[in-house]
PDB file of N, CA and C in Angstrom:
ATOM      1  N   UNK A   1     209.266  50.235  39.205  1.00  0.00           N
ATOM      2  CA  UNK A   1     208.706  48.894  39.220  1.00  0.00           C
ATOM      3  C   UNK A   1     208.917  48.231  37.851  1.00  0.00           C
ATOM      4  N   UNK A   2     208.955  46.969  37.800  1.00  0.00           N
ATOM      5  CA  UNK A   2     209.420  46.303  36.625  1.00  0.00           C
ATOM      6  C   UNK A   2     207.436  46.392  35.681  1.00  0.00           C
ATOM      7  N   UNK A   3     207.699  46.079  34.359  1.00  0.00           N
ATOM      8  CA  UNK A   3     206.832  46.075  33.680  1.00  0.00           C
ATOM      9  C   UNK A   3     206.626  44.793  33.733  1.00  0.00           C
ATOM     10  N   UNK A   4     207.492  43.790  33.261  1.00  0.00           N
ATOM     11  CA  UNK A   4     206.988  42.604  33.407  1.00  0.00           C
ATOM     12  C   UNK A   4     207.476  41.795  34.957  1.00  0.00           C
ATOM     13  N   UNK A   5     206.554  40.347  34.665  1.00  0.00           N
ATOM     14  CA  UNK A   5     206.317  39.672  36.158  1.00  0.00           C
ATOM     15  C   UNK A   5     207.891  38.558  36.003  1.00  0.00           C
ATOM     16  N   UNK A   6     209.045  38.645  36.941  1.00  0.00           N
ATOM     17  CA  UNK A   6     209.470  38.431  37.051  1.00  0.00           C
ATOM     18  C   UNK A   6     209.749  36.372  37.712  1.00  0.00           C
ATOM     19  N   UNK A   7     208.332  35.835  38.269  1.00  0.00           N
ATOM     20  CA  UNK A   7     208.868  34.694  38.446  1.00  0.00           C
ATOM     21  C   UNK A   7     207.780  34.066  38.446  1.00  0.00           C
ATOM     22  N   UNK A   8     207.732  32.898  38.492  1.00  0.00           N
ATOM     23  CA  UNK A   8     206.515  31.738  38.552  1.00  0.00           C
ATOM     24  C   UNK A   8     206.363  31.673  37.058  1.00  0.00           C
ATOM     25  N   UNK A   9     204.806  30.844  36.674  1.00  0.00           N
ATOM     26  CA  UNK A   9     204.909  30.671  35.252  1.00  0.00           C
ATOM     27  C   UNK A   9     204.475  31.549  34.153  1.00  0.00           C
ATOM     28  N   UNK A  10     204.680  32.720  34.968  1.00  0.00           N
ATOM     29  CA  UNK A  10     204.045  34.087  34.514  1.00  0.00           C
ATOM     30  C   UNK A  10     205.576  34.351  33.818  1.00  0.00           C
ATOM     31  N   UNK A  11     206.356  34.477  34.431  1.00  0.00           N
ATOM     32  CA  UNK A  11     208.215  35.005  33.889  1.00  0.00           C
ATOM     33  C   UNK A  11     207.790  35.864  32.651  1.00  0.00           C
ATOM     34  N   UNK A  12     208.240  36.747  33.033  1.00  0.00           N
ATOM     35  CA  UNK A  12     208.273  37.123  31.482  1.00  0.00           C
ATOM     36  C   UNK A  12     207.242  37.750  31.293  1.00  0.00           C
ATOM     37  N   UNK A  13     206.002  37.877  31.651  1.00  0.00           N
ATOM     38  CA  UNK A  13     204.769  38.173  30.652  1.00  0.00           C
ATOM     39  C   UNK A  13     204.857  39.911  31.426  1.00  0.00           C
ATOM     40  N   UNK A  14     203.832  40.492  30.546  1.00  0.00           N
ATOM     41  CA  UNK A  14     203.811  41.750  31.027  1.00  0.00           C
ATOM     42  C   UNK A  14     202.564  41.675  32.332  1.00  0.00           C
ATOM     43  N   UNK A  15     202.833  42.565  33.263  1.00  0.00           N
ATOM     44  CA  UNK A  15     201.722  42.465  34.583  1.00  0.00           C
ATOM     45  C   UNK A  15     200.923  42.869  34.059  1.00  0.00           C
ATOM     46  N   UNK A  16     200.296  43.817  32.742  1.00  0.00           N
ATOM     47  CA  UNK A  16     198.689  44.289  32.643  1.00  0.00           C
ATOM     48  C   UNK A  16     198.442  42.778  31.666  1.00  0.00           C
ATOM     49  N   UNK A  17     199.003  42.271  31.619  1.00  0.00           N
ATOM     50  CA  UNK A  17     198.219  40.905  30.774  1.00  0.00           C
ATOM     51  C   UNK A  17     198.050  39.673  31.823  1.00  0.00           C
ATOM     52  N   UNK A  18     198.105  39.791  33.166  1.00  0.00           N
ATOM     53  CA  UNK A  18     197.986  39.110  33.654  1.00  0.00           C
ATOM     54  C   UNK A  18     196.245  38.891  34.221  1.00  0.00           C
ATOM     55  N   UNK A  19     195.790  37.682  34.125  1.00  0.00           N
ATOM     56  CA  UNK A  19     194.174  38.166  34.627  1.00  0.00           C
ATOM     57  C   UNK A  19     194.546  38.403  36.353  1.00  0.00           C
ATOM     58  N   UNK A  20     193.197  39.242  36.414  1.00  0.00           N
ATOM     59  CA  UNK A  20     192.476  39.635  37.550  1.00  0.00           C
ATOM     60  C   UNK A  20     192.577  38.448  38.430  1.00  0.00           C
ATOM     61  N   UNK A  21     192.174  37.935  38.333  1.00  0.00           N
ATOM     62  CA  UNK A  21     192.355  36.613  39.519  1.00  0.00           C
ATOM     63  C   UNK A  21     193.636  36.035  39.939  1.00  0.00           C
ATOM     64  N   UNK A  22     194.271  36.132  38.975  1.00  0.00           N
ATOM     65  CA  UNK A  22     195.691  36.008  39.427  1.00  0.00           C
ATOM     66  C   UNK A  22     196.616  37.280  40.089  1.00  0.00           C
ATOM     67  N   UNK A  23     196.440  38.420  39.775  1.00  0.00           N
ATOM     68  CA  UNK A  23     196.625  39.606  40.657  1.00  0.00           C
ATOM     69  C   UNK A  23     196.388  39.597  42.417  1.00  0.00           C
ATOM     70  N   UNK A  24     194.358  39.352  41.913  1.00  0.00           N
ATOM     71  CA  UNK A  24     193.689  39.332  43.491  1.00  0.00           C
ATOM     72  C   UNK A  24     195.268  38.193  44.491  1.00  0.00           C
ATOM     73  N   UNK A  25     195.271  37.346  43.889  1.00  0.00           N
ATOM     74  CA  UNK A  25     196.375  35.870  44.853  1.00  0.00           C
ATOM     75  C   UNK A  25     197.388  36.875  45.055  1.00  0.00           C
ATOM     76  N   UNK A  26     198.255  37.391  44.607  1.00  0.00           N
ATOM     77  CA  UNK A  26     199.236  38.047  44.319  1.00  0.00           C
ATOM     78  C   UNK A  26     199.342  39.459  45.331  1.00  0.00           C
ATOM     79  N   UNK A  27     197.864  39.989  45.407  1.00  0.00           N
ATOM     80  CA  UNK A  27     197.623  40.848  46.117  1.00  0.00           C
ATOM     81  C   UNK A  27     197.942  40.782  47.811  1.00  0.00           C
ATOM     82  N   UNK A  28     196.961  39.324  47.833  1.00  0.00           N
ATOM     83  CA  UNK A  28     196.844  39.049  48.895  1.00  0.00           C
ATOM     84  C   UNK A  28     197.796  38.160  49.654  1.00  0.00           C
ATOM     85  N   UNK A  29     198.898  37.805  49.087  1.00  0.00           N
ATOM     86  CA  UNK A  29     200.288  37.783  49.492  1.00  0.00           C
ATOM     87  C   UNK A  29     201.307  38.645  49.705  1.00  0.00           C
ATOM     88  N   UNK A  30     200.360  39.935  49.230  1.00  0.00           N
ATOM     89  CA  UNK A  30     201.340  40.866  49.595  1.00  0.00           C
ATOM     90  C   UNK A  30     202.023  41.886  48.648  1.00  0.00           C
ATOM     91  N   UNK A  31     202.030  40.882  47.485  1.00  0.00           N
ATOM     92  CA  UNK A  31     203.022  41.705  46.403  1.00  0.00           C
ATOM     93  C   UNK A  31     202.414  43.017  46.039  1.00  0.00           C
ATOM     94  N   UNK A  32     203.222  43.940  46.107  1.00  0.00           N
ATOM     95  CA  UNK A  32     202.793  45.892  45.825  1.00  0.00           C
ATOM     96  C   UNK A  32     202.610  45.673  44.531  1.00  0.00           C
ATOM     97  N   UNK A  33     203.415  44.938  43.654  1.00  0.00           N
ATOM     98  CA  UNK A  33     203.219  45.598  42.276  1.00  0.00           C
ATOM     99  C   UNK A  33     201.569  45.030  41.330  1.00  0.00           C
ATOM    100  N   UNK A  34     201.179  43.689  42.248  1.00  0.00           N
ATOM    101  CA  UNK A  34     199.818  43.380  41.876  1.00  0.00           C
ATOM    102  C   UNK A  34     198.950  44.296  42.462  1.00  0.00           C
ATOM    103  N   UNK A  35     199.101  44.602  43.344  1.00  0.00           N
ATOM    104  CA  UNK A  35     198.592  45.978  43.969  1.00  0.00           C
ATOM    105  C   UNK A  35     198.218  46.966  43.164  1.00  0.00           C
ATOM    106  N   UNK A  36     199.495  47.500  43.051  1.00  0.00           N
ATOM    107  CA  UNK A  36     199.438  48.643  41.664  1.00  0.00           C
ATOM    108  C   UNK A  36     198.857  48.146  40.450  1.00  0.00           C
ATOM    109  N   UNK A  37     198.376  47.277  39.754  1.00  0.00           N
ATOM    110  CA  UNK A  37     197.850  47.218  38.808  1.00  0.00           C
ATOM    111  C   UNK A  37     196.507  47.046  38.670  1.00  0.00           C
ATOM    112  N   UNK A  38     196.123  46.272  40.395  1.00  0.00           N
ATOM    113  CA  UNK A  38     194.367  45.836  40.391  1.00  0.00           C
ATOM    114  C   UNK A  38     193.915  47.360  40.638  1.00  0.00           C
ATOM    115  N   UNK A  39     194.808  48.288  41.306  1.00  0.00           N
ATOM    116  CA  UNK A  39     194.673  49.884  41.574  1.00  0.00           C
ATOM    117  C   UNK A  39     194.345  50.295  40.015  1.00  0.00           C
ATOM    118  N   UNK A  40     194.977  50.000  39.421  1.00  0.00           N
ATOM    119  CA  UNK A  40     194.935  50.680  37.888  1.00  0.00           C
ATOM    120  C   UNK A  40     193.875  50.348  37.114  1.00  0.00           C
ATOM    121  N   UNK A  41     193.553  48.869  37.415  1.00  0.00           N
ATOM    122  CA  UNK A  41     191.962  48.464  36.824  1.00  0.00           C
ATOM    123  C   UNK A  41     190.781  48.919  36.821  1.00  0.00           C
ATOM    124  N   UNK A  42     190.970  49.188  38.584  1.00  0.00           N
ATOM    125  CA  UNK A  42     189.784  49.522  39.533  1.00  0.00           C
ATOM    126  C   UNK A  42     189.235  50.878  38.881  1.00  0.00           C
ATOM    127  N   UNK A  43     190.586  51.780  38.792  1.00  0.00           N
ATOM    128  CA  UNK A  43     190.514  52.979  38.749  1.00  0.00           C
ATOM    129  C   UNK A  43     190.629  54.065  37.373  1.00  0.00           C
ATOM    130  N   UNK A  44     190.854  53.394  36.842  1.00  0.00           N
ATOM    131  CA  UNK A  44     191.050  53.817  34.990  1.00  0.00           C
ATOM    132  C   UNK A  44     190.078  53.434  34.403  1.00  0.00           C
ATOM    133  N   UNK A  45     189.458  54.521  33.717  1.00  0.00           N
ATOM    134  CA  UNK A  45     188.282  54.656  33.015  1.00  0.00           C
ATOM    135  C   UNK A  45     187.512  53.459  32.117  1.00  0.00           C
ATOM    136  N   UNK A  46     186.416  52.873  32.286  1.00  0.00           N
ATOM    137  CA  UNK A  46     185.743  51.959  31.761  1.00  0.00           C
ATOM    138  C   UNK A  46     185.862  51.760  30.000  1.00  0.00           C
ATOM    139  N   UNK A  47     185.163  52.994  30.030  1.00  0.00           N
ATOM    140  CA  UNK A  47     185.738  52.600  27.910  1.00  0.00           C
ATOM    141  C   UNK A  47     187.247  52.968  27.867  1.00  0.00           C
ATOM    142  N   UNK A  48     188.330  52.351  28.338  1.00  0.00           N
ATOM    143  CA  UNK A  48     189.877  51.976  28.412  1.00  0.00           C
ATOM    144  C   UNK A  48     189.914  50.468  28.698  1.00  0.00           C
ATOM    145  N   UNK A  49     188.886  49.980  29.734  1.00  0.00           N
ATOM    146  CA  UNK A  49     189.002  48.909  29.815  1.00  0.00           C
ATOM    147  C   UNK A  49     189.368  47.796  29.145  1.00  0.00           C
ATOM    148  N   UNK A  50     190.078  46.177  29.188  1.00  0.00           N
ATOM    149  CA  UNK A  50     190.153  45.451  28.427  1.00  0.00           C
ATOM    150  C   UNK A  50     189.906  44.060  29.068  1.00  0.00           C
ATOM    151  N   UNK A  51     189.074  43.255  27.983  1.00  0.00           N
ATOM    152  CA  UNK A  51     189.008  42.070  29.375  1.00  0.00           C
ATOM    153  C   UNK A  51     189.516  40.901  29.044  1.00  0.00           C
ATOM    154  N   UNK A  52     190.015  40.597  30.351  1.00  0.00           N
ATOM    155  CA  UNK A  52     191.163  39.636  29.892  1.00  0.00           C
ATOM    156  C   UNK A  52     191.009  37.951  30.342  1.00  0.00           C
ATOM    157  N   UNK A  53     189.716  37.629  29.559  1.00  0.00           N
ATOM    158  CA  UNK A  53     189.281  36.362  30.212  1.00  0.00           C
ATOM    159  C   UNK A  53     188.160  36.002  28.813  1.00  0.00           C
ATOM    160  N   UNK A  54     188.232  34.423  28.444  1.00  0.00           N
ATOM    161  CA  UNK A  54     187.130  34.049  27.355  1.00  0.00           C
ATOM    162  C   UNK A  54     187.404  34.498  26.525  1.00  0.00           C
ATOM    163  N   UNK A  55     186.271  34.047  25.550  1.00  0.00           N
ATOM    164  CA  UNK A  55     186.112  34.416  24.359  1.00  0.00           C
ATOM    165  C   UNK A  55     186.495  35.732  23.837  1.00  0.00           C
ATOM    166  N   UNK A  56     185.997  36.953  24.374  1.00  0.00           N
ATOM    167  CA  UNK A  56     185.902  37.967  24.132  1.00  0.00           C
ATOM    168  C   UNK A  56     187.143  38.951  25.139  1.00  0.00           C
ATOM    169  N   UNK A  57     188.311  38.376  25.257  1.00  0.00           N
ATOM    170  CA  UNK A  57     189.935  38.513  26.063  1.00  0.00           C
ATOM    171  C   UNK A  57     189.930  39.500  24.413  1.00  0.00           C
ATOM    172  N   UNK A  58     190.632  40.650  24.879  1.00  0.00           N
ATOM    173  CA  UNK A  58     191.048  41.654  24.644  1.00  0.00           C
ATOM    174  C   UNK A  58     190.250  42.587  23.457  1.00  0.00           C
ATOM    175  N   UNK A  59     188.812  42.496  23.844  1.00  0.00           N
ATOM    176  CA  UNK A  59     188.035  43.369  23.592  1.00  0.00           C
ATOM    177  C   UNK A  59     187.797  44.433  24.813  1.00  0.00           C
ATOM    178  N   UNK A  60     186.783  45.443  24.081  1.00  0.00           N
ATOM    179  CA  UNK A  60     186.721  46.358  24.967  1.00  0.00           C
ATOM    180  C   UNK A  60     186.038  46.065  25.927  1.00  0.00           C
ATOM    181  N   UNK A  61     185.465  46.438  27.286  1.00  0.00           N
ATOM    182  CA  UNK A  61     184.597  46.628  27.999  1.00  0.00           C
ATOM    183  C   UNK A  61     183.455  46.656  27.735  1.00  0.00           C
ATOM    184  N   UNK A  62     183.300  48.335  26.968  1.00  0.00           N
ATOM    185  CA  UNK A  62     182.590  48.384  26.578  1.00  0.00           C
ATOM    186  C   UNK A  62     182.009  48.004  24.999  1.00  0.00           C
ATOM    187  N   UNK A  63     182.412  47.355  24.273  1.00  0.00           N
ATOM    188  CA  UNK A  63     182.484  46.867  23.188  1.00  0.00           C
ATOM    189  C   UNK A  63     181.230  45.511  23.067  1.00  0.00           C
ATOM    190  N   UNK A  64     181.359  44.891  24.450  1.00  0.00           N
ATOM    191  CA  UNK A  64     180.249  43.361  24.758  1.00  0.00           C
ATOM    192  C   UNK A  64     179.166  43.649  24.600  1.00  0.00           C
ATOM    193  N   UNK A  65     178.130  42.718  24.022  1.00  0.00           N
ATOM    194  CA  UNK A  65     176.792  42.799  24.624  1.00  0.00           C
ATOM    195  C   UNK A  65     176.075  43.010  25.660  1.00  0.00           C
ATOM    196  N   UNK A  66     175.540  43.522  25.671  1.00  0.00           N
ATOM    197  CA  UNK A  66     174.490  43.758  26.801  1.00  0.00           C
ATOM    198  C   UNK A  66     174.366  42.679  27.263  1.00  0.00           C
ATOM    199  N   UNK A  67     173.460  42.329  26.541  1.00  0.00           N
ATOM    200  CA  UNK A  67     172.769  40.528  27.309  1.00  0.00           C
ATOM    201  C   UNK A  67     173.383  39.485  27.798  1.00  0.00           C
ATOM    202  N   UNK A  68     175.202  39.939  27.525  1.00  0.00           N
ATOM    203  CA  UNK A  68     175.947  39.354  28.011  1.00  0.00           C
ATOM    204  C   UNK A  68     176.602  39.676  29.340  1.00  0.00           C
ATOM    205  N   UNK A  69     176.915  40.803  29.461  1.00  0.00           N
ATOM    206  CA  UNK A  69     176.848  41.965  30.604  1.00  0.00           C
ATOM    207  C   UNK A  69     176.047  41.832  31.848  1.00  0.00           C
ATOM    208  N   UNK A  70     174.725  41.540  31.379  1.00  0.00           N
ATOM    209  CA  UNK A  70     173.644  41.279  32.218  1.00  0.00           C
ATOM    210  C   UNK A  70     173.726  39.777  32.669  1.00  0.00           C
ATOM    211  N   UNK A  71     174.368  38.997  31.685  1.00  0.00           N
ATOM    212  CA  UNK A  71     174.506  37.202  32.514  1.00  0.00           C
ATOM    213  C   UNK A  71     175.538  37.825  32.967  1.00  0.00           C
ATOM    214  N   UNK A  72     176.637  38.399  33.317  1.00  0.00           N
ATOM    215  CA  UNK A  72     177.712  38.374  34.366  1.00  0.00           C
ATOM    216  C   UNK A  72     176.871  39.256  35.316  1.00  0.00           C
ATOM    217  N   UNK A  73     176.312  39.659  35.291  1.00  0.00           N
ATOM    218  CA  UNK A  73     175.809  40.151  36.753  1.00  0.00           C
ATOM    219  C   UNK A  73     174.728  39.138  37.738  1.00  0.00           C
ATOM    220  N   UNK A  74     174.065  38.093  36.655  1.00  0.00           N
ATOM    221  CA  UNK A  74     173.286  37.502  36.867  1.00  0.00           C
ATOM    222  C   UNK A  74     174.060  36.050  37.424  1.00  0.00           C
ATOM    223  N   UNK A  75     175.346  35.515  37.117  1.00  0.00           N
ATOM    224  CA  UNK A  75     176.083  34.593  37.381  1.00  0.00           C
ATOM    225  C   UNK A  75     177.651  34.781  38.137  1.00  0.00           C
ATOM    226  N   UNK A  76     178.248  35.781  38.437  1.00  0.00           N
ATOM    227  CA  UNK A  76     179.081  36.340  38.763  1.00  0.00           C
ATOM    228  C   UNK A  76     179.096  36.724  40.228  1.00  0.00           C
ATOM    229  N   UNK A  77     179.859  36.452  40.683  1.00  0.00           N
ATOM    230  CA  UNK A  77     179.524  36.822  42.740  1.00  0.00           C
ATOM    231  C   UNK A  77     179.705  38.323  42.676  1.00  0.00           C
ATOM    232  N   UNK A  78     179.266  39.295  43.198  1.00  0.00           N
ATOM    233  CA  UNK A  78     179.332  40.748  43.253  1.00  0.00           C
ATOM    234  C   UNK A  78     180.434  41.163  43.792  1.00  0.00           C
ATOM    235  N   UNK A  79     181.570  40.544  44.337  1.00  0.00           N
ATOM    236  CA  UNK A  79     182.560  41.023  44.825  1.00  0.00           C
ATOM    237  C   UNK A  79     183.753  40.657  43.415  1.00  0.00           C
ATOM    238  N   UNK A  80     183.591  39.757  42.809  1.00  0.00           N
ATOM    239  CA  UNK A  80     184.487  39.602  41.865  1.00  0.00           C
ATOM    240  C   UNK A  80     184.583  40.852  40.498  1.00  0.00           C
ATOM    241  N   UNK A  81     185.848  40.910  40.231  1.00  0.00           N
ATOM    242  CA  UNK A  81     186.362  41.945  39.444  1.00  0.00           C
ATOM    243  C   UNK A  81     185.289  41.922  38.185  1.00  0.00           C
ATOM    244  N   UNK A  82     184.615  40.668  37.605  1.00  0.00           N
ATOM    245  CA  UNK A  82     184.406  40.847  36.635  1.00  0.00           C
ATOM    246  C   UNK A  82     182.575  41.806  36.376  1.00  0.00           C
ATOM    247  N   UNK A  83     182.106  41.213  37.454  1.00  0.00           N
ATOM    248  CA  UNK A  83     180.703  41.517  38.349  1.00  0.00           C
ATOM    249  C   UNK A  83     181.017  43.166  37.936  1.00  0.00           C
ATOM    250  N   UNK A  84     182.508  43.699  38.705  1.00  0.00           N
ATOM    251  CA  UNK A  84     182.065  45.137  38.965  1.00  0.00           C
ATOM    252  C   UNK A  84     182.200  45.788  37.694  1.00  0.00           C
ATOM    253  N   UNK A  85     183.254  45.088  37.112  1.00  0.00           N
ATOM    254  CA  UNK A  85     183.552  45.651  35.551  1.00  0.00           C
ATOM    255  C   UNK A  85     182.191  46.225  34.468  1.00  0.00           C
ATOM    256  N   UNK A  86     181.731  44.926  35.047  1.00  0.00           N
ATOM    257  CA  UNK A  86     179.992  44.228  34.111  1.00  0.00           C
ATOM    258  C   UNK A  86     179.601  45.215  34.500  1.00  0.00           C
ATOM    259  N   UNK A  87     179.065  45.787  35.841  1.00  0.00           N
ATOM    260  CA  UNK A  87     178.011  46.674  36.066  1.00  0.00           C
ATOM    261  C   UNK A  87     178.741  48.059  35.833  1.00  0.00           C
ATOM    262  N   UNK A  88     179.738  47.985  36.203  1.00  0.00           N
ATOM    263  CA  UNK A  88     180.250  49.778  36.043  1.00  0.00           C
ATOM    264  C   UNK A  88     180.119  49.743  34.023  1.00  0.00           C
ATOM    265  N   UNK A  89     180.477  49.048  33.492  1.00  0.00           N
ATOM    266  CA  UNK A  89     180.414  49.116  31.681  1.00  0.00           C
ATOM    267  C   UNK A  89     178.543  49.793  31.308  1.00  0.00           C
ATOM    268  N   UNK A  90     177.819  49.334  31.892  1.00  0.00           N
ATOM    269  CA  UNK A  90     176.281  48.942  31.712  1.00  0.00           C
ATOM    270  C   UNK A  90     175.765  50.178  32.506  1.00  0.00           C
ATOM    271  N   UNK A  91     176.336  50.437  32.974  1.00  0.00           N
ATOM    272  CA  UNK A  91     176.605  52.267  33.862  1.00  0.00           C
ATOM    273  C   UNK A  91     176.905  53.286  33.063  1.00  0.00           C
ATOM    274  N   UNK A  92     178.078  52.840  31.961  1.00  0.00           N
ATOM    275  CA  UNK A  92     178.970  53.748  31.374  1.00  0.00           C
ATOM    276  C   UNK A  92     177.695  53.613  30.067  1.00  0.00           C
ATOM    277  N   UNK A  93     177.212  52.547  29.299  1.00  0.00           N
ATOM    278  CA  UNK A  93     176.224  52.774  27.986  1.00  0.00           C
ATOM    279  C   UNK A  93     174.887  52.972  28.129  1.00  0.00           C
ATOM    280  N   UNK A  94     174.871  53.091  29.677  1.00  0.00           N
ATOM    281  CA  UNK A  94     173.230  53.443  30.107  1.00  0.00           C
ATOM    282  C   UNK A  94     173.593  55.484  30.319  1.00  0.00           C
ATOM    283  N   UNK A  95     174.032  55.858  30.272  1.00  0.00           N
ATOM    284  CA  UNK A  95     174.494  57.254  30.637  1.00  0.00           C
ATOM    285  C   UNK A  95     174.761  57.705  28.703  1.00  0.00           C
ATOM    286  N   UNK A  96     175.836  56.877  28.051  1.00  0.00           N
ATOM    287  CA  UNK A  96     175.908  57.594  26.903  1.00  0.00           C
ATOM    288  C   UNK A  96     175.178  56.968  25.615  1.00  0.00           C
ATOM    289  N   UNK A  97     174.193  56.573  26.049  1.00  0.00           N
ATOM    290  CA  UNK A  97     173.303  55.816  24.863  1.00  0.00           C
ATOM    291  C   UNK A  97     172.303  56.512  24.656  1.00  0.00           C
ATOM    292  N   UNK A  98     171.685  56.682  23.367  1.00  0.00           N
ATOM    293  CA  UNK A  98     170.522  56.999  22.901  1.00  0.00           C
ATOM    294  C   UNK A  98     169.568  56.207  23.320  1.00  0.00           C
ATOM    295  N   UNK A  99     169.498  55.124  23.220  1.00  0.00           N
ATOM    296  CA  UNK A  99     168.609  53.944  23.508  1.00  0.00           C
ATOM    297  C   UNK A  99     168.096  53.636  24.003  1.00  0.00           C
ATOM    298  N   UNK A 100     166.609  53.286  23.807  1.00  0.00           N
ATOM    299  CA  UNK A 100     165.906  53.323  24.828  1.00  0.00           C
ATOM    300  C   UNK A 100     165.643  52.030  26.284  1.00  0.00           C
ATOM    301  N   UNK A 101     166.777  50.943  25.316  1.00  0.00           N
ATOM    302  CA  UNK A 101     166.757  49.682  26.354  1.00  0.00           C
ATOM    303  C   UNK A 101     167.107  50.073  27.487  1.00  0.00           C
ATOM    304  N   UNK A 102     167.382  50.899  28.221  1.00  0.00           N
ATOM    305  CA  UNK A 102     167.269  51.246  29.332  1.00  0.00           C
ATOM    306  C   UNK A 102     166.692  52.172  30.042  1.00  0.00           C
ATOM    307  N   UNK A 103     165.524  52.439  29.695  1.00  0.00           N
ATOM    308  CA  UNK A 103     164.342  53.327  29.845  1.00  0.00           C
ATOM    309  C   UNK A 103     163.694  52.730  30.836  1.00  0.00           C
ATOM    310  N   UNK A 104     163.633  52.277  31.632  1.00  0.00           N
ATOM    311  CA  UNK A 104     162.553  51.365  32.898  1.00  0.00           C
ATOM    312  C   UNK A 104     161.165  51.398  32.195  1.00  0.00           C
ATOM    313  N   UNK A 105     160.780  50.441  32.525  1.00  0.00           N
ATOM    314  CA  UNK A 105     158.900  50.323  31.572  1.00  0.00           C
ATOM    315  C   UNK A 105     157.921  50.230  32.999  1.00  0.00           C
ATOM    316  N   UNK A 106     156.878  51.087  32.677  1.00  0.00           N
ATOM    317  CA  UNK A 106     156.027  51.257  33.838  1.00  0.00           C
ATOM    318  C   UNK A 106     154.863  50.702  33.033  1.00  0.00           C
ATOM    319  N   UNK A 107     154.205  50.013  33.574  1.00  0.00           N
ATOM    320  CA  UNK A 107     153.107  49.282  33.032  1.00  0.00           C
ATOM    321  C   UNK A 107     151.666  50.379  34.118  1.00  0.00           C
ATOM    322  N   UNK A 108     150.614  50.390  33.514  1.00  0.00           N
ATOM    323  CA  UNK A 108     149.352  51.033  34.071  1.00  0.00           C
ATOM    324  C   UNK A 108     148.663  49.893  33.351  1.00  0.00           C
ATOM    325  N   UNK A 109     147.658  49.763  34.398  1.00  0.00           N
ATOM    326  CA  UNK A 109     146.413  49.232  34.188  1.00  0.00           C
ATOM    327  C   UNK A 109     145.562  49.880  34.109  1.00  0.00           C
TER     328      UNK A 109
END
């Protein structure tokens, strides 16, 4: 398979720099090789991740804020790539964190 995307106004660019949303179109026309890469997103380890959208385009995954993490889950449709990214990342620093911000708080009266 070619590394880079061969036509439209993409030409040229490499397919892992292409965003997610433009893949999903790509997908769903059919093309295998967007295929193979939303496969590679989906499926390759979270702190590898890179995100490729806003401000914060080619930081880590796991690298974002929390509180930012938490507005994409809070504003983000749950089927979109970025939703699952958000929650699988917040998965990945709730498991290897010391910290107690994710301790659930039980209140007694």
């Amino acid at each position: 398979m070619l590394d880079t995307i061969e036509f439209g106004i993409y030409s040229g660019l490499e397919w892992n720099k292409l965003s997610t949303e433009y893949l999903h179109g790509l997908a769903d026309m059919g093309n295998l090789q967007a295929k193979n890469e939303l496969d590679k997103i989906y499926n390759s380890p979270i702190q590898n991740q890179i995100v490729g959208f806003g401000k914060f385009a080619r930081y880590k995954w796991i690298d974002l804020d929390v509180d930012y993490l938490y507005w994409i889950l809070d504003n983000i449709d749950t089927s979109n790539i970025k939703y699952i990214l958000a929650k699988r990342t917040l998965k990945y620093i709730e498991e290897h964190s010391n910290s107690e911000e994710f301790i659930d708080v039980i209140y007694v009266d």
